[in-house]
N, C-alpha and C. Protein backbone atom coordinates (compact mmCIF):
# COMPACT_ATOMS: atom_id res chain seq x y z
N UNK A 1 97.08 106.02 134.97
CA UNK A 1 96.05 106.38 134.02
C UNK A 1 95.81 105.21 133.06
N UNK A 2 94.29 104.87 132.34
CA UNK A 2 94.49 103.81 131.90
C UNK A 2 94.59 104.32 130.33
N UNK A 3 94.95 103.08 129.05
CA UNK A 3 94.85 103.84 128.33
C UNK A 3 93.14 104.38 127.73
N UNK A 4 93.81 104.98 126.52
CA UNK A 4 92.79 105.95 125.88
C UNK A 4 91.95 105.02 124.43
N UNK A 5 91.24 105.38 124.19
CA UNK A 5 90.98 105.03 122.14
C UNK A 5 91.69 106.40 121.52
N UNK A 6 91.30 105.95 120.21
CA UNK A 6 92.52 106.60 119.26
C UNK A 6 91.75 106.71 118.01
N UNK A 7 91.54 107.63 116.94
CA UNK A 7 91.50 107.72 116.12
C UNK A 7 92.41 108.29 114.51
N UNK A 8 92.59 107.57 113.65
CA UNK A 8 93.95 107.85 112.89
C UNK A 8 92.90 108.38 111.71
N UNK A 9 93.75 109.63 111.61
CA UNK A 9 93.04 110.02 109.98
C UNK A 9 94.16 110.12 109.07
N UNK A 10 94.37 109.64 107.96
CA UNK A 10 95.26 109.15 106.76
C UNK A 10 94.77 110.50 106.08
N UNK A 11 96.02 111.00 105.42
CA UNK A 11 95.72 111.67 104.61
C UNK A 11 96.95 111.68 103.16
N UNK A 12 96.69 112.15 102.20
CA UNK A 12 97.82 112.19 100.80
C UNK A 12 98.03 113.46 100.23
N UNK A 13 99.29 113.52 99.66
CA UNK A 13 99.88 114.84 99.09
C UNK A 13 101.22 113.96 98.18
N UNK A 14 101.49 114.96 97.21
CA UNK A 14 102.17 114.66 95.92
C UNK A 14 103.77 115.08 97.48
N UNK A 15 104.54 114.34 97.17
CA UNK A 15 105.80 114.19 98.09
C UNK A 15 106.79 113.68 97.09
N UNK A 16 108.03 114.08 96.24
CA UNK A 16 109.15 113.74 95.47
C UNK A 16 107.81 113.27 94.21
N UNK A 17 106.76 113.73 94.24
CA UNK A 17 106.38 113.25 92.53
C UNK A 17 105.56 112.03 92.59
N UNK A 18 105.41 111.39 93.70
CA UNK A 18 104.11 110.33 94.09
C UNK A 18 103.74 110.58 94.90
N UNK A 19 102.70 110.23 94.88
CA UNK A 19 101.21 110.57 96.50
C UNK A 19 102.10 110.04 97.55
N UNK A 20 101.76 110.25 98.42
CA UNK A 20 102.38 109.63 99.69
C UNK A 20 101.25 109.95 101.05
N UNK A 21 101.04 108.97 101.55
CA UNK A 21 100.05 108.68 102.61
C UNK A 21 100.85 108.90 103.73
N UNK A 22 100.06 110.03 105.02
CA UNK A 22 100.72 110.14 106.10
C UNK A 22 99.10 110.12 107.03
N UNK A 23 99.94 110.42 108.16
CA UNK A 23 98.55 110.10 109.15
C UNK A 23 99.19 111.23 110.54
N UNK A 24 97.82 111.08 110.97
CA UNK A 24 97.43 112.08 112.61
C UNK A 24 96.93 111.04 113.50
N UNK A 25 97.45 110.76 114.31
CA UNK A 25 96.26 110.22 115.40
C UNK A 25 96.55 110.66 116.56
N UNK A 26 95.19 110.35 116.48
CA UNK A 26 94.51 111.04 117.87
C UNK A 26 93.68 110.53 119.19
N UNK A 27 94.22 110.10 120.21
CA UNK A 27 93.65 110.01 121.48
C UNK A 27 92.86 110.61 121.78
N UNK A 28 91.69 109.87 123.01
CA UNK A 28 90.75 110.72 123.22
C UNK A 28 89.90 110.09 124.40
N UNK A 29 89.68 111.54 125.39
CA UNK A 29 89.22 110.80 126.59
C UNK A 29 87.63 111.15 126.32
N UNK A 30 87.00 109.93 126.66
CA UNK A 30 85.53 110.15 126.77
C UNK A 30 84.78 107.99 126.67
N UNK A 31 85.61 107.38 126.41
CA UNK A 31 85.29 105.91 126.17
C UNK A 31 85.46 105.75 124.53
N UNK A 32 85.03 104.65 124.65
CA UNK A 32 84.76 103.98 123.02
C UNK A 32 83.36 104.54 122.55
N UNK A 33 83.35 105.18 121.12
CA UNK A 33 82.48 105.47 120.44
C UNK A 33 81.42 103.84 120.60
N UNK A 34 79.84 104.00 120.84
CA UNK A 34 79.02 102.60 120.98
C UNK A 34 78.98 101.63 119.90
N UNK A 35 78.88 102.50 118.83
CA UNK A 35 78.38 101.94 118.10
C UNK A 35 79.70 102.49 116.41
N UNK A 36 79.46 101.52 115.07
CA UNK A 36 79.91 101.84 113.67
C UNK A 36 79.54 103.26 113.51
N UNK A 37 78.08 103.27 113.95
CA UNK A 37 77.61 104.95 113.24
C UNK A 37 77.97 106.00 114.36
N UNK A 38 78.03 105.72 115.53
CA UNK A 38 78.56 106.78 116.36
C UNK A 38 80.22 106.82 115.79
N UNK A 39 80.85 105.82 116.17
CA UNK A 39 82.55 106.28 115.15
C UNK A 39 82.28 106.92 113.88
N UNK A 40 81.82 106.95 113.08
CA UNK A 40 81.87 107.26 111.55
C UNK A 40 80.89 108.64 112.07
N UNK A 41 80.08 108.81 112.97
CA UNK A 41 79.66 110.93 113.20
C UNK A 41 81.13 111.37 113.85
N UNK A 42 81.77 110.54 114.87
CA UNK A 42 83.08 111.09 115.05
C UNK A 42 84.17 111.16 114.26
N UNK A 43 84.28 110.49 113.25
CA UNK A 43 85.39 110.56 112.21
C UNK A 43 84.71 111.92 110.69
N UNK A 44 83.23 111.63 110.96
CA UNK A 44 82.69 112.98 109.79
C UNK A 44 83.38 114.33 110.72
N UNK A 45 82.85 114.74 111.68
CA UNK A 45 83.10 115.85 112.29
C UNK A 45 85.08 116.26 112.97
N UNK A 46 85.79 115.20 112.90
CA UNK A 46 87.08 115.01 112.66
C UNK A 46 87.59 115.44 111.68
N UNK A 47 87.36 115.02 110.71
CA UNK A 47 87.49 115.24 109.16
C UNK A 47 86.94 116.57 108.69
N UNK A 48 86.07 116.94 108.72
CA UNK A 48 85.40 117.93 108.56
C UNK A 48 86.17 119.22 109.25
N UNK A 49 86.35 119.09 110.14
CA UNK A 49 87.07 120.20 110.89
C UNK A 49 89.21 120.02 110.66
N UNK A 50 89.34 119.11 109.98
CA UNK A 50 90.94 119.02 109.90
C UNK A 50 90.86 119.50 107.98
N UNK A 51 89.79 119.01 107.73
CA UNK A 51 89.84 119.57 106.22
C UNK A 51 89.99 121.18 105.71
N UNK A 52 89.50 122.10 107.09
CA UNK A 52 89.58 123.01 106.80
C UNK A 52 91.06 123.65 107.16
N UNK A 53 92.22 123.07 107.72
CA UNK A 53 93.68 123.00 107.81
C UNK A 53 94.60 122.54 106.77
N UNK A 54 93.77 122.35 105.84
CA UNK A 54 94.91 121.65 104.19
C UNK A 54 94.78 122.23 103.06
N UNK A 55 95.51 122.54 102.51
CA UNK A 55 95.11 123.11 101.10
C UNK A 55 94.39 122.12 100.30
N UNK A 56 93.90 122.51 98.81
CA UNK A 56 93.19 121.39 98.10
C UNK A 56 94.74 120.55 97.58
N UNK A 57 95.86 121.15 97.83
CA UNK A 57 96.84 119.61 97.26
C UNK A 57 96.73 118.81 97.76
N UNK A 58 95.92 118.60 99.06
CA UNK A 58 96.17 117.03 99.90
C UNK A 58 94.61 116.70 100.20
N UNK A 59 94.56 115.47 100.53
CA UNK A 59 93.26 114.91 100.38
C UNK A 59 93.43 114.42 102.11
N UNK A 60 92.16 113.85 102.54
CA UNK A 60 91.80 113.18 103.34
C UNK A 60 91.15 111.86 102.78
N UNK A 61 91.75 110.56 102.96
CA UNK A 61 91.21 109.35 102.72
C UNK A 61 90.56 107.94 103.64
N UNK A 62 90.75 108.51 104.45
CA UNK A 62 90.77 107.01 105.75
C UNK A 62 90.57 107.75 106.98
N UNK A 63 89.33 107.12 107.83
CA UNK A 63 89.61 107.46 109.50
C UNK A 63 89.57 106.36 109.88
N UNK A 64 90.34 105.63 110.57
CA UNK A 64 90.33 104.51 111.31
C UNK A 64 89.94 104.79 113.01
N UNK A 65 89.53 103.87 113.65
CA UNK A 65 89.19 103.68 114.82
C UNK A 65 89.58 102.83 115.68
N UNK A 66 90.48 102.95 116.87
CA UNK A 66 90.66 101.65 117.56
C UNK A 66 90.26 101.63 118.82
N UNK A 67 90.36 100.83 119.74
CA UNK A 67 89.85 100.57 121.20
C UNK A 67 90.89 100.53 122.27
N UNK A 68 90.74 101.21 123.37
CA UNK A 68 91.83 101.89 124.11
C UNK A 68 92.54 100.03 124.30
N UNK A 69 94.30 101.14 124.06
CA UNK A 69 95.19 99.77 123.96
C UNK A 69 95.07 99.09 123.45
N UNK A 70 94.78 99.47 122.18
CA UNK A 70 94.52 97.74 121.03
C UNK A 70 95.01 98.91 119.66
N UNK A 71 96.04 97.72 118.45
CA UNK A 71 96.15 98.27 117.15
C UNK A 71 95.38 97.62 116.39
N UNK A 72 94.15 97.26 116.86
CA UNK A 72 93.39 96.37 115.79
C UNK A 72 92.04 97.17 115.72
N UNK A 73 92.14 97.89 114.40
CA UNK A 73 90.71 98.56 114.51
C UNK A 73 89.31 97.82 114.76
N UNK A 74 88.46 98.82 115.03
CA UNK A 74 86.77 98.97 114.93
C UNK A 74 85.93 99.31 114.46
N UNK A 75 86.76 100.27 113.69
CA UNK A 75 86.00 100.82 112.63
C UNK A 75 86.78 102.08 111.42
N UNK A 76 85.89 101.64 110.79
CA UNK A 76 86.60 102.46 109.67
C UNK A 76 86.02 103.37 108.48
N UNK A 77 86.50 104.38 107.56
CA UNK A 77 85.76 105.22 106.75
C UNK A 77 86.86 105.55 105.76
N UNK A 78 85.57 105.48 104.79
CA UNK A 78 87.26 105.36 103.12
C UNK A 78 86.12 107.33 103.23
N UNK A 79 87.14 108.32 103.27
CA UNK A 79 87.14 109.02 102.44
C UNK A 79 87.48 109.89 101.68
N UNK A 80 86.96 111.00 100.28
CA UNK A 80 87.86 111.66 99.30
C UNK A 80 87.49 113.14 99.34
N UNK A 81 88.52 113.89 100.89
CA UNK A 81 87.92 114.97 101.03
C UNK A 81 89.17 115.65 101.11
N UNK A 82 88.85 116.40 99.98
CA UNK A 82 89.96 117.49 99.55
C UNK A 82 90.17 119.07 100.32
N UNK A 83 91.56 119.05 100.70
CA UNK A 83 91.57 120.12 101.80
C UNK A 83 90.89 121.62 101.19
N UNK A 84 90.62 122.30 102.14
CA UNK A 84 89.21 123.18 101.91
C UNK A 84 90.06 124.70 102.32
N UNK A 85 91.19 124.80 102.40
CA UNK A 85 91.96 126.14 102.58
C UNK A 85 92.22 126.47 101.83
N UNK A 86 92.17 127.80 101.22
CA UNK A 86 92.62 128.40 100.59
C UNK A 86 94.02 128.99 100.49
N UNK A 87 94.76 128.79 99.40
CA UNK A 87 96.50 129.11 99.64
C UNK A 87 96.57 130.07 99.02
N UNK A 88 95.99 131.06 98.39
CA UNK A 88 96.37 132.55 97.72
C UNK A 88 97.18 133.12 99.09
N UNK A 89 98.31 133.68 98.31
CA UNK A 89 99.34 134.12 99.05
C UNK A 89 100.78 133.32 100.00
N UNK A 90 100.13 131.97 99.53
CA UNK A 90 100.68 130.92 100.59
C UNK A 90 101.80 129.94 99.70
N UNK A 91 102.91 129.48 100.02
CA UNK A 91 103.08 128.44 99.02
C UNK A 91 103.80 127.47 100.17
N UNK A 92 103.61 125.99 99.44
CA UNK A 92 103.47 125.10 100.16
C UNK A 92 104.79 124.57 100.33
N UNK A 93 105.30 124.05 101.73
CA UNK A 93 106.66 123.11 101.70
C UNK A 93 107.00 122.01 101.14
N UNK A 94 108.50 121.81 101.04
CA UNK A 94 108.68 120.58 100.62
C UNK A 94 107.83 119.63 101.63
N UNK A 95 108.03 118.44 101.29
CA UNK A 95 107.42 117.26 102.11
C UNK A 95 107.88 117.15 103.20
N UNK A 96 109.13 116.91 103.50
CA UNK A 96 109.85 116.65 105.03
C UNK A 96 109.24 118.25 105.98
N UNK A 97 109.09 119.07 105.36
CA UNK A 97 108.46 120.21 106.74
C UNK A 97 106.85 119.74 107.09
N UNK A 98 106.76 120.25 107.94
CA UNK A 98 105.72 120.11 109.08
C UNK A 98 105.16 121.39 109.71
N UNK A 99 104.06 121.63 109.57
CA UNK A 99 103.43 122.90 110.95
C UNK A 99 103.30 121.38 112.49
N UNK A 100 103.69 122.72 113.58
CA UNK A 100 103.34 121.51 114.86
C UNK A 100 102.20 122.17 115.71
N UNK A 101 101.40 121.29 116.24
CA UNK A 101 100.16 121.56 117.33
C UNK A 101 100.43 120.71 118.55
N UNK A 102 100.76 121.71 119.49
CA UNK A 102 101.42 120.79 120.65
C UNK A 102 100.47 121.01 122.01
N UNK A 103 100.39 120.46 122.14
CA UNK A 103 98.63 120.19 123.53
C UNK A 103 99.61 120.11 124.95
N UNK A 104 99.35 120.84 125.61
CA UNK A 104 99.45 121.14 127.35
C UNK A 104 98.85 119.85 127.68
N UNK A 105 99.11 119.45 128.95
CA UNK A 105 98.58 118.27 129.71
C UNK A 105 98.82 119.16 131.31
N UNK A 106 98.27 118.48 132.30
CA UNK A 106 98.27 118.96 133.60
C UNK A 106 99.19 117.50 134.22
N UNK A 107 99.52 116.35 133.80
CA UNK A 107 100.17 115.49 134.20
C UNK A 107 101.89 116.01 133.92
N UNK A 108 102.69 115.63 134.45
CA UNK A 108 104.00 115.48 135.12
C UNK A 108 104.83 114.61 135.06
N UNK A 109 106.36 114.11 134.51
CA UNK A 109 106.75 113.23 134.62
C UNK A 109 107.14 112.74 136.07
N UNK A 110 107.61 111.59 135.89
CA UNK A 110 108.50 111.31 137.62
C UNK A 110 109.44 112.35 137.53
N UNK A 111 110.22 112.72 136.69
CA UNK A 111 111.49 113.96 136.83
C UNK A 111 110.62 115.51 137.24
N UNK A 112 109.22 115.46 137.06
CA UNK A 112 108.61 116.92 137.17
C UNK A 112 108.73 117.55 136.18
N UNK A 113 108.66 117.02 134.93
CA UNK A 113 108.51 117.76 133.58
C UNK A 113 107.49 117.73 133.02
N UNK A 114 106.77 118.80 132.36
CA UNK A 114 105.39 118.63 131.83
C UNK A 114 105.23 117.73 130.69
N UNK A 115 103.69 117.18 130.18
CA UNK A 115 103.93 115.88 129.36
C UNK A 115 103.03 116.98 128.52
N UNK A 116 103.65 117.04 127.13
CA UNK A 116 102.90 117.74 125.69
C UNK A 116 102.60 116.37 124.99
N UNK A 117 101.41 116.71 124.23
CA UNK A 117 100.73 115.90 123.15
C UNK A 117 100.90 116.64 121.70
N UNK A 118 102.07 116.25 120.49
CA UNK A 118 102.00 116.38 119.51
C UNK A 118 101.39 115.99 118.55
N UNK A 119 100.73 116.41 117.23
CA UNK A 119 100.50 116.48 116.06
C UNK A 119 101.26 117.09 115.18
N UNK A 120 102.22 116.53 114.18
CA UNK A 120 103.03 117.12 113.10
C UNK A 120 101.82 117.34 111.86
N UNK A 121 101.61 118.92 110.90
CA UNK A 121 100.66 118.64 110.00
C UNK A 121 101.36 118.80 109.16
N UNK A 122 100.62 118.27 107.80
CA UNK A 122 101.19 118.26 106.71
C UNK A 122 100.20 118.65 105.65
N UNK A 123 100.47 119.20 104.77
CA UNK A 123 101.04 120.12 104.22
C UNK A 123 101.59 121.37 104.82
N UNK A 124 102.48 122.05 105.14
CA UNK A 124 103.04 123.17 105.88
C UNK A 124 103.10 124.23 105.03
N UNK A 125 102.15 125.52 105.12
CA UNK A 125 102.16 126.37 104.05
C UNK A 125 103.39 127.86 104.47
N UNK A 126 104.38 128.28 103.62
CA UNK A 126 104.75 129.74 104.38
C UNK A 126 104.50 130.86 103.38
N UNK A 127 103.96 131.88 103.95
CA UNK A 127 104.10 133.10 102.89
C UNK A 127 104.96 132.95 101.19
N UNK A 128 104.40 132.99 100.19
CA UNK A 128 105.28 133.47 99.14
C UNK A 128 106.15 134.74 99.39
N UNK A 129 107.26 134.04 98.94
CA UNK A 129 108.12 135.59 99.58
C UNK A 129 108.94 135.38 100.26
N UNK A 130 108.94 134.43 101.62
CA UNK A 130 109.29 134.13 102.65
C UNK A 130 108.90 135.16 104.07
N UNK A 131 109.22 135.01 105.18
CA UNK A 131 110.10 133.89 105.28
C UNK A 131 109.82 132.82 105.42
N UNK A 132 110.43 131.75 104.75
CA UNK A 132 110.80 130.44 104.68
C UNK A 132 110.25 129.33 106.13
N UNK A 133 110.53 130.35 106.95
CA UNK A 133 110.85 129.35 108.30
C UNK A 133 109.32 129.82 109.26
N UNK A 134 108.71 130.96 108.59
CA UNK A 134 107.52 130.79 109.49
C UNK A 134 105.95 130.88 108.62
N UNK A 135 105.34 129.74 109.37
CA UNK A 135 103.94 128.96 109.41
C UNK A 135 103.19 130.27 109.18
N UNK A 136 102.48 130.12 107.76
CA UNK A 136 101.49 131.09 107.42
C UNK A 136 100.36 131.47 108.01
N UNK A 137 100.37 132.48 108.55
CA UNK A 137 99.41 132.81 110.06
C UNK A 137 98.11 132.40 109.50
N UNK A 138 97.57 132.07 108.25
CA UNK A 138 96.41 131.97 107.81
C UNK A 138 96.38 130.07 108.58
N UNK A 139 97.17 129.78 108.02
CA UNK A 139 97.20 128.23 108.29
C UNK A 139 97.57 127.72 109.64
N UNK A 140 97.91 129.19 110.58
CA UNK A 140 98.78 128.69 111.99
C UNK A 140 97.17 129.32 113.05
N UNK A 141 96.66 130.09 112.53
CA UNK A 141 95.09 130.07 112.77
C UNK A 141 93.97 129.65 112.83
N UNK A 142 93.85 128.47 111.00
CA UNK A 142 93.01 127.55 111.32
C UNK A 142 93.63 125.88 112.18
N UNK A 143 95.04 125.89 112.13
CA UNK A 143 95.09 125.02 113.21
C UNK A 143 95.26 125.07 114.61
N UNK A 144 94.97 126.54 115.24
CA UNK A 144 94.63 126.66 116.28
C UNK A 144 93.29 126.08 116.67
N UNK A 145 92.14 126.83 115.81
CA UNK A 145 90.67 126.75 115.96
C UNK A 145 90.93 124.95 116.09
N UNK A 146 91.61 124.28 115.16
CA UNK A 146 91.27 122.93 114.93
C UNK A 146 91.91 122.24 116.14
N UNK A 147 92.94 122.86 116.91
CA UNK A 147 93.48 122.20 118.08
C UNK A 147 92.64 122.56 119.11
N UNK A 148 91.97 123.63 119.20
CA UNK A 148 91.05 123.91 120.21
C UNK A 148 89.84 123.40 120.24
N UNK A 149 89.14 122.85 119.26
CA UNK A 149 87.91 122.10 118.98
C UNK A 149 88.51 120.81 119.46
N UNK A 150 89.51 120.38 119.45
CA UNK A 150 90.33 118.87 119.85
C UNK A 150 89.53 118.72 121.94
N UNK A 151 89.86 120.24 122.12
CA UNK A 151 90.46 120.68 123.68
C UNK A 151 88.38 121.00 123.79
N UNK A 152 87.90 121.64 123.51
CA UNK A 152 86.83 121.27 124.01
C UNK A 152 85.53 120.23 123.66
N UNK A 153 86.09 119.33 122.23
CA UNK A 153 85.39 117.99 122.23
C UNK A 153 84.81 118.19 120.52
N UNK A 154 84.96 116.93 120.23
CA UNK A 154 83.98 116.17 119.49
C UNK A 154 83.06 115.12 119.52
N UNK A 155 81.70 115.59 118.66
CA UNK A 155 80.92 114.35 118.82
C UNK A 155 80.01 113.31 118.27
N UNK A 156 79.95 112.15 118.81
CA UNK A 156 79.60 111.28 118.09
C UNK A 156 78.36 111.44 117.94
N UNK A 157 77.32 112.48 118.31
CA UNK A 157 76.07 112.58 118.32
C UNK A 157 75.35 112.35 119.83
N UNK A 158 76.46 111.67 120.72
CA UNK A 158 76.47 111.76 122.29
C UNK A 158 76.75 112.07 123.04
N UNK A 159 78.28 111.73 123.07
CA UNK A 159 79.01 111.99 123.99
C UNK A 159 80.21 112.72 123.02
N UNK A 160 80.66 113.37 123.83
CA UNK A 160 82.02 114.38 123.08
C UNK A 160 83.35 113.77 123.61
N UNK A 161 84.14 113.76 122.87
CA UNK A 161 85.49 113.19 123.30
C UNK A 161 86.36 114.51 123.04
N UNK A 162 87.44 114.43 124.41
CA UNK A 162 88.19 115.41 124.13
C UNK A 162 89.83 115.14 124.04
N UNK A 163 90.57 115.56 123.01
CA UNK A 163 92.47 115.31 123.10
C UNK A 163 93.14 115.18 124.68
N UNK A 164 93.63 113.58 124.39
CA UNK A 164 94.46 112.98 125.47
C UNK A 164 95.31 112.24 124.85
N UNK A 165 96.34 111.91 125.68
CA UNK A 165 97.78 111.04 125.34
C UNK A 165 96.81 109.36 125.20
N UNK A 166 97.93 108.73 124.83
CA UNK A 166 97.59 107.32 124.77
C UNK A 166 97.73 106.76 126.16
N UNK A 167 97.67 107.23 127.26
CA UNK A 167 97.60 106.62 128.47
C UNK A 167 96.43 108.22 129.06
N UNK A 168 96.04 108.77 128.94
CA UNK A 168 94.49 109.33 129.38
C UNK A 168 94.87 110.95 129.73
N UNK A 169 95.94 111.26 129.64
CA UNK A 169 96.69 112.74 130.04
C UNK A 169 95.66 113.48 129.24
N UNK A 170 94.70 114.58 129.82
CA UNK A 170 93.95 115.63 129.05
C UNK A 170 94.58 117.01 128.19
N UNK A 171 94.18 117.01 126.85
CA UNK A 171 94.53 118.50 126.76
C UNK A 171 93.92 119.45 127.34
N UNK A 172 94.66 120.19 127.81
CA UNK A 172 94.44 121.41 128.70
C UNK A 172 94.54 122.73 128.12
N UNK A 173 94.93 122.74 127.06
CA UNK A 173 95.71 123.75 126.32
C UNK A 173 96.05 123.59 124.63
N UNK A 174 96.82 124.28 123.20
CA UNK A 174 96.55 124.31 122.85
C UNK A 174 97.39 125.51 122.15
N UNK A 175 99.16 124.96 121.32
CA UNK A 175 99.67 125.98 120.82
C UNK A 175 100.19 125.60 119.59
N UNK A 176 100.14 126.43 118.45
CA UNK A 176 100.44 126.06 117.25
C UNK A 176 102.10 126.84 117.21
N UNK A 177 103.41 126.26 116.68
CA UNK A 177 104.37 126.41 116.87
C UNK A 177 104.48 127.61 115.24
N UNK A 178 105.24 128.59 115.85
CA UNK A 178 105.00 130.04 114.90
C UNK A 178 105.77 129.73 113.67
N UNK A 179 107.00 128.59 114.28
CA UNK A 179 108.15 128.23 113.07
C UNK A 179 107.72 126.98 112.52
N UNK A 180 108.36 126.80 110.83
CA UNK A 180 107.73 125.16 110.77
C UNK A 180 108.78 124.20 111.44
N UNK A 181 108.69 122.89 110.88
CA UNK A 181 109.91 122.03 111.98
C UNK A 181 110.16 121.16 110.78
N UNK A 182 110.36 119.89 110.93
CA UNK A 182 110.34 119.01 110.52
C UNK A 182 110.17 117.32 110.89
N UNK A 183 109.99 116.39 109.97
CA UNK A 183 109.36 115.47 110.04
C UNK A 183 109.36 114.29 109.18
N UNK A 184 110.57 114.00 109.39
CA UNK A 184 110.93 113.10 107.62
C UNK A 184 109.61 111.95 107.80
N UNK A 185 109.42 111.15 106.51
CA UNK A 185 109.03 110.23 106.31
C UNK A 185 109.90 108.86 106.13
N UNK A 186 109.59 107.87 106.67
CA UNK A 186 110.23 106.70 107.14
C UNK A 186 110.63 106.17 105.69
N UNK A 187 112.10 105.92 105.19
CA UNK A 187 112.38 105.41 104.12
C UNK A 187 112.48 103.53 103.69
């Protein structure tokens, strides 16, 4: 398989008492966006649809763009879009937890093991109250819808790209994990 392009969306949340910048990226089979303004309708409608997975504590700041097998972007977008979920009833994890969205593939290792495509999200909301350990169905809902919009495409105003590994593996599928996990940040 050859590889894929990739798009990284940066996002920030207060973590030990300073902002702290983390990121998603995302593979995607369909080619290279043509053009600056075709990437930047694929990074609006990216954004747009992951914004509605965050509470307003965390922002969206940056989509970057790169070209299959390359870390040197193509394009890029500064922006200040504050997550659009609502948390009544919800309260938010420490920093090191994570909700996970883990993507089916139809590819196979050489051992015959199936190949999943992860996304760790962040902010991870659970019920006030507890329990503690499971992903607030409000928030384990809209990142279904948002993993499934991955699985049947976004678009640049042309062509739709849909979630693949960094070597071209398709999502096929499309499960948000019921417990949170974790996910330290690199010290």
């Amino acid at each position: 398989m050859a590889p894929t392009p990739s798009l990284l969306v940066q996002k920030t949340f207060t973590f030990r008492g300073v902002a702290r910048v983390y990121s998603n990226r995302y593979h995607f089979n369909g080619g290279v966006p043509a053009s600056d303004s075709a990437w930047h309708t694929l990074m609006d409608n990216v954004t747009t649809a992951e914004q509605a997975t965050i509470p307003a504590t965390a922002q969206i700041i940056n989509a970057i763009g790169y070209a299959a097998g390359s870390d040197v972007p193509v394009s890029s977008k500064t922006y200040t879009k504050t997550g659009t979920m609502s948390a009544t009833g919800a309260q938010e994890c420490p920093g090191e937890v994570a909700a996970l969205i883990r993507y089916a593939t139809a590819v196979r290792t050489a051992k015959n093991h199936p190949v999943y495509l992860f996304n760790f999200m962040k902010p991870a909301l659970v019920v006030v109250g507890g329990p503690y350990d499971t992903l607030w169905t409000t928030q384990k809902t809209a990142l279904n819808t948002y993993g499934s919009a991955w699985i049947s495409g976004f678009s640049d105003g042309s062509v739709t790209y849909n979630r693949a590994g960094p070597n071209g593996a398709s999502a096929t599928g499309v499960l948000v994990e019921t417990f949170v996990t974790h996910r330290d940040f690199p010290r």
